[in-house]
Protein backbone atom coordinates (compact mmCIF):
# COMPACT_ATOMS: atom_id res chain seq x y z
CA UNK A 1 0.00 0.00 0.00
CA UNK A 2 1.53 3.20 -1.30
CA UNK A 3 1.63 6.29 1.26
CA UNK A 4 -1.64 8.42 1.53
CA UNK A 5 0.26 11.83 -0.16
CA UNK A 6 0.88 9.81 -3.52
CA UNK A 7 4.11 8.31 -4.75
CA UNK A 8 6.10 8.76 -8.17
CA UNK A 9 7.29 5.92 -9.76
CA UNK A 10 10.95 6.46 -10.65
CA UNK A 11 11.81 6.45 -14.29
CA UNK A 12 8.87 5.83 -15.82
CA UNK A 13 6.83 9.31 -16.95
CA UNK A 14 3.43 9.09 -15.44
CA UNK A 15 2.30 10.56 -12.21
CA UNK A 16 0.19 8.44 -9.86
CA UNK A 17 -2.62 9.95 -7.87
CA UNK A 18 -4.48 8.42 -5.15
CA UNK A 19 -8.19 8.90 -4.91
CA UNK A 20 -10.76 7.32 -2.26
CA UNK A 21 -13.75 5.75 -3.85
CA UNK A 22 -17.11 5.41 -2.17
CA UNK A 23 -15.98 1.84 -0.42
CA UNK A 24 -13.08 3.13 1.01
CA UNK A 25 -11.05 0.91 -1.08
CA UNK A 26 -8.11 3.02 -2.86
CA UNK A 27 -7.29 3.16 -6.74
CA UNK A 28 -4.49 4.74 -9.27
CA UNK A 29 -4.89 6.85 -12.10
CA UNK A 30 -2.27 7.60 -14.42
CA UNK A 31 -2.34 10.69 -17.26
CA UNK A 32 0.92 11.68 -19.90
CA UNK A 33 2.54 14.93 -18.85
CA UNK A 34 2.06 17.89 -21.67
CA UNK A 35 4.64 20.34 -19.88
CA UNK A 36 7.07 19.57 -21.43
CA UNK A 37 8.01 22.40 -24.46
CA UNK A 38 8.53 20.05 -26.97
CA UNK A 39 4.65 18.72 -26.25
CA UNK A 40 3.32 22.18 -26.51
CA UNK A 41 5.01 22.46 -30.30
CA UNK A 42 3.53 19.42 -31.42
CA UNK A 43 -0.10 20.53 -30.06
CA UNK A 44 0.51 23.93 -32.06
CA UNK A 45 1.20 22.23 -35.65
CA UNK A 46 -1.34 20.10 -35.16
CA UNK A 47 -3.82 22.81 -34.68
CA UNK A 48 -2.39 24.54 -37.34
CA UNK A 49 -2.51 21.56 -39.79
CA UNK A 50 -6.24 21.18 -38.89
CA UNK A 51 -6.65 25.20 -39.84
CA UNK A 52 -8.10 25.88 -43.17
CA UNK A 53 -5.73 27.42 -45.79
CA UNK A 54 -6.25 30.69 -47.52
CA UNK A 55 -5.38 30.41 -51.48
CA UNK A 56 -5.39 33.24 -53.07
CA UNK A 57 -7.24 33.32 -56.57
CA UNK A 58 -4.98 34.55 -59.58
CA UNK A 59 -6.29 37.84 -61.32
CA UNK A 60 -7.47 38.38 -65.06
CA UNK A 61 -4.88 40.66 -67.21
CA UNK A 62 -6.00 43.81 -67.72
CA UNK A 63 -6.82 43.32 -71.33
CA UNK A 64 -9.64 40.76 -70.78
CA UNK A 65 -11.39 43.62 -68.95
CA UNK A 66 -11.07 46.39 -71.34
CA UNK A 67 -13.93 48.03 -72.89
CA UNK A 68 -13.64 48.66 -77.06
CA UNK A 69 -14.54 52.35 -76.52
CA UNK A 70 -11.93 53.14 -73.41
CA UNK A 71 -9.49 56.04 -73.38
CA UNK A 72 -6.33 54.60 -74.35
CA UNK A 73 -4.35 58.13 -72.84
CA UNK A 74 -6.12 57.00 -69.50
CA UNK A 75 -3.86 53.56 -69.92
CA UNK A 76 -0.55 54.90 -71.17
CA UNK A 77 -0.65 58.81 -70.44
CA UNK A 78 3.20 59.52 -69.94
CA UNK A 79 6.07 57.67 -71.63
CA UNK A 80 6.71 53.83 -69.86
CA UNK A 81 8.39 50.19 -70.47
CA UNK A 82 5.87 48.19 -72.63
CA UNK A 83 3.27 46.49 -70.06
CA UNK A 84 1.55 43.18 -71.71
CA UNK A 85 -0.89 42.92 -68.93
CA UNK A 86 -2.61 46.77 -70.64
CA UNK A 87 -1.87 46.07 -74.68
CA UNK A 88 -4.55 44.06 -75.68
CA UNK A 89 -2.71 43.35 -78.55
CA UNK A 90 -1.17 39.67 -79.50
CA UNK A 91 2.98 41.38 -80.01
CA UNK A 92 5.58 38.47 -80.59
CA UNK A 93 9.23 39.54 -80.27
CA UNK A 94 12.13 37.54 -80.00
CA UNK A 95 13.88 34.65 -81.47
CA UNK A 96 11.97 32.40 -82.39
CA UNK A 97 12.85 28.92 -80.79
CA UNK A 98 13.12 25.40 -82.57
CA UNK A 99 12.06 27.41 -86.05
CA UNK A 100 8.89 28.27 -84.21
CA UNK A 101 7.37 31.36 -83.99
CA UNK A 102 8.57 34.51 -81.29
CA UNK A 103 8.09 34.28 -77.82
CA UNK A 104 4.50 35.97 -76.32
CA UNK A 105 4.26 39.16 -74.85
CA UNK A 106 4.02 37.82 -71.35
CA UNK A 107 7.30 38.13 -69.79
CA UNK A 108 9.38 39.47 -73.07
CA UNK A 109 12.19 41.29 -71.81
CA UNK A 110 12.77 42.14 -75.68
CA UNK A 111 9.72 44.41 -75.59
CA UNK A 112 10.55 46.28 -71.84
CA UNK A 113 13.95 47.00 -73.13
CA UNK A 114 13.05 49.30 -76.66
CA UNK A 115 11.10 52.58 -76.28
CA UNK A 116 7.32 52.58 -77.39
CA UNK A 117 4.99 55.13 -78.44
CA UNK A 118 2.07 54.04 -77.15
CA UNK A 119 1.52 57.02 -75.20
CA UNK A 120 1.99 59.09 -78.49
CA UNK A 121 -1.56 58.01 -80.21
CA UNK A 122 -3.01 60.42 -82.84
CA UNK A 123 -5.86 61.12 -79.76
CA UNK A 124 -3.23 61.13 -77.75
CA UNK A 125 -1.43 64.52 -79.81
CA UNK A 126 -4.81 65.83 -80.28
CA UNK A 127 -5.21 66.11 -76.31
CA UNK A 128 -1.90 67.56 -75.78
CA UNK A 129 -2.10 70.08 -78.81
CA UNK A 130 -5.69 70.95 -77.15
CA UNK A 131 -3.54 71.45 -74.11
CA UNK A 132 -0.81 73.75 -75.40
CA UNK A 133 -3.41 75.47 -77.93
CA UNK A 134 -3.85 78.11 -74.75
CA UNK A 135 -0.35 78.57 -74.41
CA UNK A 136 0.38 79.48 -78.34
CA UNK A 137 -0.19 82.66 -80.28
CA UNK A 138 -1.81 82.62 -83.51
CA UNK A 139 0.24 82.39 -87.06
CA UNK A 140 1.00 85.63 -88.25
CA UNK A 141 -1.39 86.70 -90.95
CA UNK A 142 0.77 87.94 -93.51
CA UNK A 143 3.17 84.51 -93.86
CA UNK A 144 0.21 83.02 -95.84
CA UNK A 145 2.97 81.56 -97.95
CA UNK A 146 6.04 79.48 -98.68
CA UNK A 147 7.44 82.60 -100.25
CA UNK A 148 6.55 85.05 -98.00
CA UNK A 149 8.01 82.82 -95.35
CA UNK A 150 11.58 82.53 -97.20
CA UNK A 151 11.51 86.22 -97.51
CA UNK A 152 11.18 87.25 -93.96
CA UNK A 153 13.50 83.87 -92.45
CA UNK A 154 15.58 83.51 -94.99
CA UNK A 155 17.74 80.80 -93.13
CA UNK A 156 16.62 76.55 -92.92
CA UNK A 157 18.05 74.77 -89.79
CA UNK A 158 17.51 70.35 -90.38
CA UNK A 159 18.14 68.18 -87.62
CA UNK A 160 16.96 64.88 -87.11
CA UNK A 161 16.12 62.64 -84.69
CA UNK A 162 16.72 59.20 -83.88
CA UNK A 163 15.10 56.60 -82.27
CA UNK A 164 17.07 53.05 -81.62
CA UNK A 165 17.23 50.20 -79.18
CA UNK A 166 21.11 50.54 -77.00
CA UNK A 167 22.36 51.36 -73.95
CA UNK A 168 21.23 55.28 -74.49
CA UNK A 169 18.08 56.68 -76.29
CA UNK A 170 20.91 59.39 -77.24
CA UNK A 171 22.11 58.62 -80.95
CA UNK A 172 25.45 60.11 -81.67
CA UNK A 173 24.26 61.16 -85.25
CA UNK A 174 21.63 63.43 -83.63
CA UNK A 175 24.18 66.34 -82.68
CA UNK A 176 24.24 67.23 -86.68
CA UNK A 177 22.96 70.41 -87.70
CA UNK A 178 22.33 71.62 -91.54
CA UNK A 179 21.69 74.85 -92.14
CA UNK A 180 20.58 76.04 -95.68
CA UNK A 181 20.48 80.09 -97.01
CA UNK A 182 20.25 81.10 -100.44
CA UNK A 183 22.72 83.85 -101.60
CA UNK A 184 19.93 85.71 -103.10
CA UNK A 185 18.36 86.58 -99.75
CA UNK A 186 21.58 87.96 -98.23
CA UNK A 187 22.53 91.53 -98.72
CA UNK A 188 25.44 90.93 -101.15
CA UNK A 189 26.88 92.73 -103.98
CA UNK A 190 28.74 91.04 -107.07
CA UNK A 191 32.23 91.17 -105.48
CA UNK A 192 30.84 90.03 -102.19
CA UNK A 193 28.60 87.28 -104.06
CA UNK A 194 31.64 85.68 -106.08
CA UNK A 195 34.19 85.81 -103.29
CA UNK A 196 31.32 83.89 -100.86
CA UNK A 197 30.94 81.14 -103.47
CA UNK A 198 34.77 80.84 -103.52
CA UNK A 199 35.07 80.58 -99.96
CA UNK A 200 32.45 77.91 -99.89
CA UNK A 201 33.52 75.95 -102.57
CA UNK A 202 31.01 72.38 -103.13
CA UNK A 203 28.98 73.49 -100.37
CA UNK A 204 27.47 76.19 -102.66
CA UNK A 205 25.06 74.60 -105.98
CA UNK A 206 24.52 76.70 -108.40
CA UNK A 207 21.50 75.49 -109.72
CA UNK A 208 19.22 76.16 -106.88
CA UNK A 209 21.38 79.57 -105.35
CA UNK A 210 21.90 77.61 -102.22
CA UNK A 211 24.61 77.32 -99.83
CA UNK A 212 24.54 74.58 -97.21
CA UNK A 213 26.63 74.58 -93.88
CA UNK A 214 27.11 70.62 -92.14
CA UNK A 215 28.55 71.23 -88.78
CA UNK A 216 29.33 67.94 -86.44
CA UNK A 217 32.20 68.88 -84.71
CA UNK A 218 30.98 69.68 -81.59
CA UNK A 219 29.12 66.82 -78.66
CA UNK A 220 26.06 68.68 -78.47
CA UNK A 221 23.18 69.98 -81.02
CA UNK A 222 23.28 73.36 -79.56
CA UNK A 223 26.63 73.93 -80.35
CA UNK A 224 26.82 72.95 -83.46
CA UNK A 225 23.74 75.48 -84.10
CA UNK A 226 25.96 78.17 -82.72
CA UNK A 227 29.24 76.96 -84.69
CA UNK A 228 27.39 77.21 -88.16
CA UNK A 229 25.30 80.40 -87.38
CA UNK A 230 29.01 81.56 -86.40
CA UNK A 231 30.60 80.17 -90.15
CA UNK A 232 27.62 81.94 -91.92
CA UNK A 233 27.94 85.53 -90.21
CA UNK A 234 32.50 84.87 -90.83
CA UNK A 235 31.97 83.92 -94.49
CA UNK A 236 29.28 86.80 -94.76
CA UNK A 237 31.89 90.15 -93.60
CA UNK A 238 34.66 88.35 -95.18
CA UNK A 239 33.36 88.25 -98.69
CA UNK A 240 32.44 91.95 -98.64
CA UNK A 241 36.11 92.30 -97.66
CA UNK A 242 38.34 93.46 -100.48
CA UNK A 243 42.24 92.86 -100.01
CA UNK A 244 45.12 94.87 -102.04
CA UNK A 245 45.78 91.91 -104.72
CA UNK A 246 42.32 91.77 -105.84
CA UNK A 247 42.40 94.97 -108.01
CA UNK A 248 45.54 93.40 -110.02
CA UNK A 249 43.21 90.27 -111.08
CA UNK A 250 43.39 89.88 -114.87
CA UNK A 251 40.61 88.71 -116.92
CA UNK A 252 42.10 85.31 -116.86
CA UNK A 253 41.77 85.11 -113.16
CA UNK A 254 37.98 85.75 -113.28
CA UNK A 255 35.64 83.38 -111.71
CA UNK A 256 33.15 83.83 -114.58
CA UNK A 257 33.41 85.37 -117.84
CA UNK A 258 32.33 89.00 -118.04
CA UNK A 259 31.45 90.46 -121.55
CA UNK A 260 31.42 94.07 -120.43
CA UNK A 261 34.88 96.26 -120.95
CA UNK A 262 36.03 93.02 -122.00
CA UNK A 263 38.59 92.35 -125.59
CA UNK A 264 35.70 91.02 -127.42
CA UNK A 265 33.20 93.53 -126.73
CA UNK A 266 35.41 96.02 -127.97
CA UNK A 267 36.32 94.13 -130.79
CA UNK A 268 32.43 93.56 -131.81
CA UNK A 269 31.98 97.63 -131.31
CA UNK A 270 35.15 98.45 -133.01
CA UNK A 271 33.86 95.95 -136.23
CA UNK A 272 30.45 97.66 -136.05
CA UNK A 273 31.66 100.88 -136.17
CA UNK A 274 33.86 100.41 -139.55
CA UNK A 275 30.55 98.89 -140.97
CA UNK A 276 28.68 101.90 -140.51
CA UNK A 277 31.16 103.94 -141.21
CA UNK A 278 31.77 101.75 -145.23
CA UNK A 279 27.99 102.27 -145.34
CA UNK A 280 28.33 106.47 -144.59
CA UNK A 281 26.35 105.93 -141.70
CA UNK A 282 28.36 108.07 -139.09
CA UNK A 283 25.74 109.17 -136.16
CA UNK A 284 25.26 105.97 -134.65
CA UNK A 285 27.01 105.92 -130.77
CA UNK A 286 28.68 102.95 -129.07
CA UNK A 287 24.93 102.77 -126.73
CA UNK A 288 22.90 102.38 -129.44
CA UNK A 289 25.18 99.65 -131.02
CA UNK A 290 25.20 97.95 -127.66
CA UNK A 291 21.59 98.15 -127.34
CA UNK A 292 20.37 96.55 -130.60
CA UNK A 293 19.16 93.11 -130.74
CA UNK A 294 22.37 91.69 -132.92
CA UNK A 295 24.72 92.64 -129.93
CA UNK A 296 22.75 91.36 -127.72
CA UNK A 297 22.79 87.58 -129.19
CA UNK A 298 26.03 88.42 -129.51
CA UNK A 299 26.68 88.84 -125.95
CA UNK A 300 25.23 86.23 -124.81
CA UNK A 301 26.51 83.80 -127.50
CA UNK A 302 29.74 84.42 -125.91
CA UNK A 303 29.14 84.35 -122.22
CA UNK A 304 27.94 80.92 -122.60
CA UNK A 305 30.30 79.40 -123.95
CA UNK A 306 33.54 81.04 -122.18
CA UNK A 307 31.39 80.09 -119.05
CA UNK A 308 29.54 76.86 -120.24
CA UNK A 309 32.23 75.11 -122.44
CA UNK A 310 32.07 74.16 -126.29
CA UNK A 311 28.92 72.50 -125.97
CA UNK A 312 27.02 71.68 -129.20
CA UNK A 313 24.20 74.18 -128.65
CA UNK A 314 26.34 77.04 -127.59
CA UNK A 315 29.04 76.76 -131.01
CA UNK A 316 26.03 76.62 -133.15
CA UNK A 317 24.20 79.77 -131.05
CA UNK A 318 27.61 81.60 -131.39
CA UNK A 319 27.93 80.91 -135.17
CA UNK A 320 24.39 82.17 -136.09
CA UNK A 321 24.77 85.73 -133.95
CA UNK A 322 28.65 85.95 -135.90
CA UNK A 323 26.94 85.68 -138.77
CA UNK A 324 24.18 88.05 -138.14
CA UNK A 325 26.48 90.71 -136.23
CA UNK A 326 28.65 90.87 -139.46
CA UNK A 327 25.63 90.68 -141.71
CA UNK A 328 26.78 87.55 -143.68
CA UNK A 329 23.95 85.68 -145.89
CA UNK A 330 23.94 82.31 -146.18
């Protein structure tokens, strides 16, 4: 008979407890021991194994939820990487694996790396134009053409812009600035005229009266603006410039031939004259000789082909006005 306070049974993990029952007899009951930490863990996962799990549904893409009729400036309003959940459009871009066709949309790094301009839709411009209408004044009334527009801003300034996939949306080739004048619209006499056109040399054509400036030199666009408004305004007061060895130029050294006070011009009066005077016609003046039609043809005749070359039209233009300035029948 075990003592009345209880007794614990060495080694073994139960506690025994002694209870009287109604016949006074004595009995042991035995229960595990939870008090132990490990015992508490293993209740907790249990508990939490029994716990229902929250799974958490995935969502639709954007695109399947679109309307037809939506604002697309509402979905792209600012420049941003492409985003295939919001372009309800099937895109492929890639290479294409196993001679298939390009990989999806979904997840293309191809298509987040290159610029878009899906922010720049024609309702897109229309808003922002709306936008900046408040902001602008109106065109001036009297530019109501191309011509009236070349008259008052006489100089063109191209540049162009590039857009390309790389490490940098800046393109090297952007800094290039063109700037195009014709001679005609700047203030310049015949010396000044002819000494420009030699500065310039190829940059000048002749056919159109228009002299174009290509400046690259600098890093930036702006500068290179500056550095060929700065070439235009040198090459503009040095041609009206006129040094000490240009009054000894000889006909010879003439950029284009010049009829007037020139050998053959007196040699056509000088023949004229001794015609007139065979025929006792001795009131005619040099003027009137140089105004008539024959001298004239004449003239001309001979300008183009000093300045054009022996070209087949201008030998048989110069042999018909010989002929009729010396009165010859054929």
């Amino acid at each position: 008979m075990a003592p009345l306070g209880g007794a614990v049974r060495a080694g073994v993990g139960y506690r025994a407890v002694l209870s009287r029952c109604c016949g006074g007899a004595a009995a042991y009951s035995s229960v595990p021991a939870v008090s132990s930490r490990a015992g508490q863990q293993r209740e907790v996962s249990r508990r939490r194994d029994k716990a229902p799990q929250f799974t958490r549904s995935p969502v639709p893409p954007r695109t399947e939820r679109m309307a037809v009729d939506q604002d697309w400036s509402s979905v792209y309003p600012t420049a941003a990487a492409f985003k295939p959940s919001a372009v309800p459009l099937p895109i492929r871009m890639g290479y294409p694996v196993k001679r298939g066709v390009p990989p999806p949309k979904e997840g293309n790094l191809e298509l987040i790396k290159i610029p878009n301009f899906l922010h720049l839709t024609p309702p897109a411009i229309k808003k922002h134009c709306a936008a900046l209408k408040d902001f602008c004044t109106e065109w001036p009334s009297a530019l109501d053409s191309d011509e009236k527009c070349e008259q008052h801003f006489p100089i063109e300034i191209e540049t162009v812009d590039y857009v390309s996939a790389g490490t940098s949306i800046r393109n090297p080739k952007a800094r290039v600035v063109t700037l195009k004048v014709k001679l005609s619209n700047l203030n310049l006499d015949d010396h000044a005229k002819k000494k420009l056109i030699k500065l310039v040399g190829e940059r000048y054509c002749k056919d159109t009266d228009i002299l174009t400036i290509t400046t690259d030199r600098c890093p930036l666009r702006r500068q290179n603006y500056d550095y060929s408004i700065h070439l235009l305004t040198v090459l503009y007061h040095e041609s009206w410039k006129t040094e000490m060895w240009e009054s000894e130029k000889t006909e010879e050294d003439m950029e284009e031939y010049i009829w007037e006070n020139s050998c053959s011009q007196k040699n056509a009066l000088d023949t004229l004259l001794r015609i007139k005077a065979s025929e006792n016609v001795s009131n005619v003046t040099e003027e009137e000789l140089l105004a008539s039609e024959v001298v004239k043809n004449y003239r001309n005749s001979v300008i183009a082909l000093k300045n054009e070359g022996e070209t087949e039209d201008n030998m048989s233009q110069y042999k018909e006005s010989v002929k009729k300035l010396l009165n010859i029948q054929t």
